[in-house]
Protein backbone atom coordinates (compact mmCIF):
# COMPACT_ATOMS: atom_id res chain seq x y z
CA UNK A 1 76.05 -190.51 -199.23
CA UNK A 2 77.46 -187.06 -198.48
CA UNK A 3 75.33 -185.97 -195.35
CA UNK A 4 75.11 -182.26 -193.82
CA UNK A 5 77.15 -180.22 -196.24
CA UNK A 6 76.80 -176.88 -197.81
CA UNK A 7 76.66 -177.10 -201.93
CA UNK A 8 76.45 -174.82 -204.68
CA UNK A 9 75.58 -176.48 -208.06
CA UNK A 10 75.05 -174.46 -211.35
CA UNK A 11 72.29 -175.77 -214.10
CA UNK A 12 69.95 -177.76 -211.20
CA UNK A 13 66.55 -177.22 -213.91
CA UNK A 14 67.02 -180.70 -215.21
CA UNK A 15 69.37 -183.53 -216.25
CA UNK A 16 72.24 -184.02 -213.78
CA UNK A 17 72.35 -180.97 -211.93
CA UNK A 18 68.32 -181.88 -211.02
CA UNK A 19 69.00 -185.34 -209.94
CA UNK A 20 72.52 -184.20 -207.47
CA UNK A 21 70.22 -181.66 -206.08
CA UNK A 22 67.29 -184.02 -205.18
CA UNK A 23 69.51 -186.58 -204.07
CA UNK A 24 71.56 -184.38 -201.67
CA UNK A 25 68.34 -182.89 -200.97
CA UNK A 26 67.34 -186.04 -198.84
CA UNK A 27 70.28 -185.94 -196.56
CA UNK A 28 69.92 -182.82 -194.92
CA UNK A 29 72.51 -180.92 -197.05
CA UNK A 30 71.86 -177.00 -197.99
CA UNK A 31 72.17 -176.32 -201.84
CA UNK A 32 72.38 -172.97 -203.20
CA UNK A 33 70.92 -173.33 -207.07
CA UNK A 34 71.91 -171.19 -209.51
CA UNK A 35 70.31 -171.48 -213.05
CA UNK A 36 67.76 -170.80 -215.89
CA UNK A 37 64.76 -171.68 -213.90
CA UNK A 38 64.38 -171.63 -209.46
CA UNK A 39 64.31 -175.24 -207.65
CA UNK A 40 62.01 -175.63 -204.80
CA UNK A 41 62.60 -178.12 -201.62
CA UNK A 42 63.99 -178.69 -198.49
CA UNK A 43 67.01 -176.85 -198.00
CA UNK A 44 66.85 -175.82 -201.25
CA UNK A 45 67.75 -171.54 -201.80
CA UNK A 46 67.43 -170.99 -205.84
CA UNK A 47 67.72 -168.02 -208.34
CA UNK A 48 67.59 -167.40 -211.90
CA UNK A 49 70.54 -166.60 -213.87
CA UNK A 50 71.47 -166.90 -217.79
CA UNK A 51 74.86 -168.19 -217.30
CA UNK A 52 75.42 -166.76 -221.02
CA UNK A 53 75.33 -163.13 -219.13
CA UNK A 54 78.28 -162.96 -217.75
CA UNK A 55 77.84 -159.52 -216.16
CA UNK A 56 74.99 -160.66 -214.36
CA UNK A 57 76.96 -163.65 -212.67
CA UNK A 58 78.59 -162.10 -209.47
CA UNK A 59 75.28 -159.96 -208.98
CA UNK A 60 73.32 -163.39 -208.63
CA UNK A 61 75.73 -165.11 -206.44
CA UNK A 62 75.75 -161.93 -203.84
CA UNK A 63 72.06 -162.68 -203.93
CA UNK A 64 72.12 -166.10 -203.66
CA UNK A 65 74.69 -167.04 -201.05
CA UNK A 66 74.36 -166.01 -197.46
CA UNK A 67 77.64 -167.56 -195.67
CA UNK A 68 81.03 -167.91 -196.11
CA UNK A 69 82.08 -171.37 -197.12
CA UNK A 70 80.67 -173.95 -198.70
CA UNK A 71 82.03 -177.36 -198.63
CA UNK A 72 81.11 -178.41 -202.30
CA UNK A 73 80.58 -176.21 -205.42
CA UNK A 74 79.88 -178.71 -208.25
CA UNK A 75 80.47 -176.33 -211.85
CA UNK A 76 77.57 -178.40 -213.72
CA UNK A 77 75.89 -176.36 -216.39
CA UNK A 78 76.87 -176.48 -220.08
CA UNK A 79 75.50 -177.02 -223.40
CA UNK A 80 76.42 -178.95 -227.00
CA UNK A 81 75.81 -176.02 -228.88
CA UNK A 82 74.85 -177.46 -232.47
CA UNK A 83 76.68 -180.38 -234.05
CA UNK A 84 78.44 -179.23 -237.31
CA UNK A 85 81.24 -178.93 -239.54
CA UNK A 86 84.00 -176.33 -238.84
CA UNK A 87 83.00 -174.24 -241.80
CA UNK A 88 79.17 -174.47 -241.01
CA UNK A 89 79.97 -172.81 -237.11
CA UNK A 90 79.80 -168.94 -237.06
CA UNK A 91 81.12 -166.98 -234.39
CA UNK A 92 78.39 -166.07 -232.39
CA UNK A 93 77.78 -170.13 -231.76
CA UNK A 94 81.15 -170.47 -230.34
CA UNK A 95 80.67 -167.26 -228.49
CA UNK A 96 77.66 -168.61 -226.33
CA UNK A 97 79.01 -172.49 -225.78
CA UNK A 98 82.40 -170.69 -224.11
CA UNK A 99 80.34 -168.04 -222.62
CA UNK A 100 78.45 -171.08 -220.84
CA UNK A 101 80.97 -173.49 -220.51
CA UNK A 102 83.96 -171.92 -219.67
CA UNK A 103 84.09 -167.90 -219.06
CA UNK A 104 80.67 -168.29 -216.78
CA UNK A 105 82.48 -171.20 -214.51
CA UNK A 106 85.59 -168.42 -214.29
CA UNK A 107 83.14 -165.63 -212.92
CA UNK A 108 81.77 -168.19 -210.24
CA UNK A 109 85.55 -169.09 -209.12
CA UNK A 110 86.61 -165.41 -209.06
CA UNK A 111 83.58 -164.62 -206.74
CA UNK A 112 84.41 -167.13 -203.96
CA UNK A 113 88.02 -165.85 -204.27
CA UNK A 114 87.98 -162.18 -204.72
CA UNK A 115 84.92 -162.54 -201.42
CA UNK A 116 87.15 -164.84 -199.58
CA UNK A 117 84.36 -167.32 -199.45
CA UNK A 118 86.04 -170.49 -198.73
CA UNK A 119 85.58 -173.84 -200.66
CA UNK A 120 86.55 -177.35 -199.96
CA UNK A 121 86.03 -178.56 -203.32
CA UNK A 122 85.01 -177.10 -206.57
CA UNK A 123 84.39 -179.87 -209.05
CA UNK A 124 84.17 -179.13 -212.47
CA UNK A 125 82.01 -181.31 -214.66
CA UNK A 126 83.72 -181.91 -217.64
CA UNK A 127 83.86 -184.50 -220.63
CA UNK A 128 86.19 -187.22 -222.50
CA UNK A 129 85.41 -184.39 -225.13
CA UNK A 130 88.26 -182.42 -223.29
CA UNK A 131 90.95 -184.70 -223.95
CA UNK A 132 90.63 -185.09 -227.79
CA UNK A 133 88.33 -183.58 -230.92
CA UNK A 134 85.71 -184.80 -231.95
CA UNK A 135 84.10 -184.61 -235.89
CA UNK A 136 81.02 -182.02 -235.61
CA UNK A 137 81.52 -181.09 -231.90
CA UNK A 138 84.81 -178.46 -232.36
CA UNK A 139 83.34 -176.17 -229.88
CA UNK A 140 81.97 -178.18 -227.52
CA UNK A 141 85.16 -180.37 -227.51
CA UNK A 142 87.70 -177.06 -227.31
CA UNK A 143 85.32 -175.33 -224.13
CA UNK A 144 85.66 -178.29 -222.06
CA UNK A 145 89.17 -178.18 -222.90
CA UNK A 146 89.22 -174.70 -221.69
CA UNK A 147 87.34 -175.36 -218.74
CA UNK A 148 90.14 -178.39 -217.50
CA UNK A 149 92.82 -176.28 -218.18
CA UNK A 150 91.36 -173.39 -216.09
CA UNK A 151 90.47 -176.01 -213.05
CA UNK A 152 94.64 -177.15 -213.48
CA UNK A 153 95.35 -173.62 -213.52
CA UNK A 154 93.07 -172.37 -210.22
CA UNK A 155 94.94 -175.39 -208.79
CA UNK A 156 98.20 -174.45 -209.39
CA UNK A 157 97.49 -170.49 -208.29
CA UNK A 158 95.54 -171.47 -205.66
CA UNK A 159 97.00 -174.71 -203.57
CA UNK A 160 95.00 -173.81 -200.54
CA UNK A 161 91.34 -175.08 -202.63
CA UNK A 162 90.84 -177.98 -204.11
CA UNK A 163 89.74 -178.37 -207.55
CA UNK A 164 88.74 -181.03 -209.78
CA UNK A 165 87.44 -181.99 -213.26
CA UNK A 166 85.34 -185.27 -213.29
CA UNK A 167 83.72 -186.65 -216.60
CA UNK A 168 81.06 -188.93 -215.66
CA UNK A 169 80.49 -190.15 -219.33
CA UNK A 170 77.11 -190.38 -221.16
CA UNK A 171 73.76 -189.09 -219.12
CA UNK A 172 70.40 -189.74 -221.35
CA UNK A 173 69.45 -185.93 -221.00
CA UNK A 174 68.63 -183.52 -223.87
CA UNK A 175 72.00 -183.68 -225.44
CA UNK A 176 71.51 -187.08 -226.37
CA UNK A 177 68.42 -186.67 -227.69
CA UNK A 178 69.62 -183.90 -229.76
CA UNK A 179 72.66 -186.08 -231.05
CA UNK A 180 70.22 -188.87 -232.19
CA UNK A 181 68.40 -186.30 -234.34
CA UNK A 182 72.17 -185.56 -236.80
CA UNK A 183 72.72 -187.46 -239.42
CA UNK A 184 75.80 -189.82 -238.79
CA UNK A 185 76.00 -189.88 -243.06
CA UNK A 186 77.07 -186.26 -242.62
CA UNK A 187 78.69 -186.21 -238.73
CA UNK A 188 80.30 -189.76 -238.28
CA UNK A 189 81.07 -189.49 -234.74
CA UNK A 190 77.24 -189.42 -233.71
CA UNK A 191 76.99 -193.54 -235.48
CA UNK A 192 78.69 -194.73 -231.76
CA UNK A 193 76.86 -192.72 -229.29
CA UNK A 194 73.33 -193.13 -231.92
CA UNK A 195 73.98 -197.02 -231.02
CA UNK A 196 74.13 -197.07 -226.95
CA UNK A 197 70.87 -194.71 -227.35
CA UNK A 198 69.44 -197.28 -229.17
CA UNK A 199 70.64 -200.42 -226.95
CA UNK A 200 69.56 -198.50 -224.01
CA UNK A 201 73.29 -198.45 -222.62
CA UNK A 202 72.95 -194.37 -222.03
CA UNK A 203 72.82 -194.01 -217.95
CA UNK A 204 70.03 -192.11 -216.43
CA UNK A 205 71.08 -188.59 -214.36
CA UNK A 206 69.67 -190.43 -211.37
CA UNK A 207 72.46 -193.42 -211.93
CA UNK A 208 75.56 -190.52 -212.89
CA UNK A 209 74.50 -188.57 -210.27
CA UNK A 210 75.11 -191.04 -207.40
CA UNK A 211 78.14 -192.15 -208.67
CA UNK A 212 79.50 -188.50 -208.39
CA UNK A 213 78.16 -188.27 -204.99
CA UNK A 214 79.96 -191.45 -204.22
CA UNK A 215 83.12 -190.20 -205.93
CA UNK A 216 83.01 -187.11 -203.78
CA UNK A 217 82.96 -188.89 -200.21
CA UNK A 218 86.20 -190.21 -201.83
CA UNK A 219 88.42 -187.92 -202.53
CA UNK A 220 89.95 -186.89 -199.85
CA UNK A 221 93.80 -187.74 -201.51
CA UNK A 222 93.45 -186.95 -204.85
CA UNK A 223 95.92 -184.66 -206.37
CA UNK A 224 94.91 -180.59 -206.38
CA UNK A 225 93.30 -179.92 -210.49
CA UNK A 226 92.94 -183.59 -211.36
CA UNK A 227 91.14 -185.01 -213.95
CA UNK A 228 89.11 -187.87 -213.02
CA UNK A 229 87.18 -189.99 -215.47
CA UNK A 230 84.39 -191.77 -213.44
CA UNK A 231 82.43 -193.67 -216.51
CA UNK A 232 81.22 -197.28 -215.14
CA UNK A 233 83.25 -199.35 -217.44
């Protein structure tokens, strides 16, 4: 377990950004949360933000963070948006998922840069639904392609910070609750993940979250704007 470190982690009000914060919590490591709703705890400094409000972003950070470097900044928040066909998605839908997903993560990076606030590693959480589209999921899919490509390109502008993508597969948060609700008649892509809800093969945030943790303390070698996919096979 990572052990006296200095973290910033975006969307810490539940699912996996709760569980990396409570965990890291316990080992005397400092978080700085910034999201919809404030964490209390040990070590624990928190604000509001609506990531979706981009202008606001750099004004909450300022706030938030009182030193100048952090060893971990873990790029956590997102959201599904709604799971339709391409003629069924209107703009302003797409808007708000790359608002969230992508152009909020590029305001965060841009702060620590343009303040000279050094990072060891920013770690982008990102998704097998980067690599390849998916039927119903078109922006979901094409913002977390976004957000790897901008992680490959930091990397390449920036070789003195390290940046990473990691997919940690499925977490059994509100996503996959809202997946089980669609109608895999209408979307057939939900019929696979509908199943491992079902079969109870959907890890918990507690379980993803300490295999992150555990792929951190690792990574010392790994190649500047990697992708790593971290799913327990």
């Amino acid at each position: 377990m990572i052990k006296n470190k200095i973290f910033l982690i975006t969307g810490c009000s539940t699912g996996l950004g709760h569980s990396l914060v409570q965990q890291l919590s316990l080992h005397n490591n400092k978080i700085y949360c910034l999201g919809r709703k404030i964490i209390t705890g040990k070590n624990i400094k928190s604000i509001s933000c609506d990531l979706k409000d981009l202008r606001k972003i750099k004004q909450k950070l300022k706030k938030l963070i009182d030193t100048k470097k952090l060893d971990y900044v873990i790029l956590n928040a997102g959201i599904l948006g709604k799971i339709k066909r391409m003629h069924k998605i209107n703009f302003n839908e797409i808007e708000e998922i790359f608002r969230i997903n992508f152009l909020a993560n590029k305001e965060i990076i841009d702060h620590f840069i343009k303040n000279k606030i050094q990072t060891n590693l920013i770690v982008a959480i990102s998704s097998g639904a980067a690599l390849s589209p998916k039927n119903g999921w078109y922006p979901y899919c094409s913002s977390k392609a976004a957000l790897k490509f901008l992680i490959e390109s930091y990397a390449e502008e920036y070789p003195n910070r390290k940046f990473l993508s990691i997919s940690p597969g499925l977490i059994k948060t509100k996503m996959q609750d809202q997946i089980c609700k669609i109608n895999e008649k209408e979307i057939l892509s939900v019929k696979k993940f509908k199943k491992l809800n079902q079969k109870n093969l959907v890890p918990l945030p507690d379980e993803v979250a300490k295999n992150i943790l555990k792929t951190l303390a690792k990574l010392k070698n790994t190649k500047n704007g990697s992708y790593l996919d971290i799913r327990k096979k």
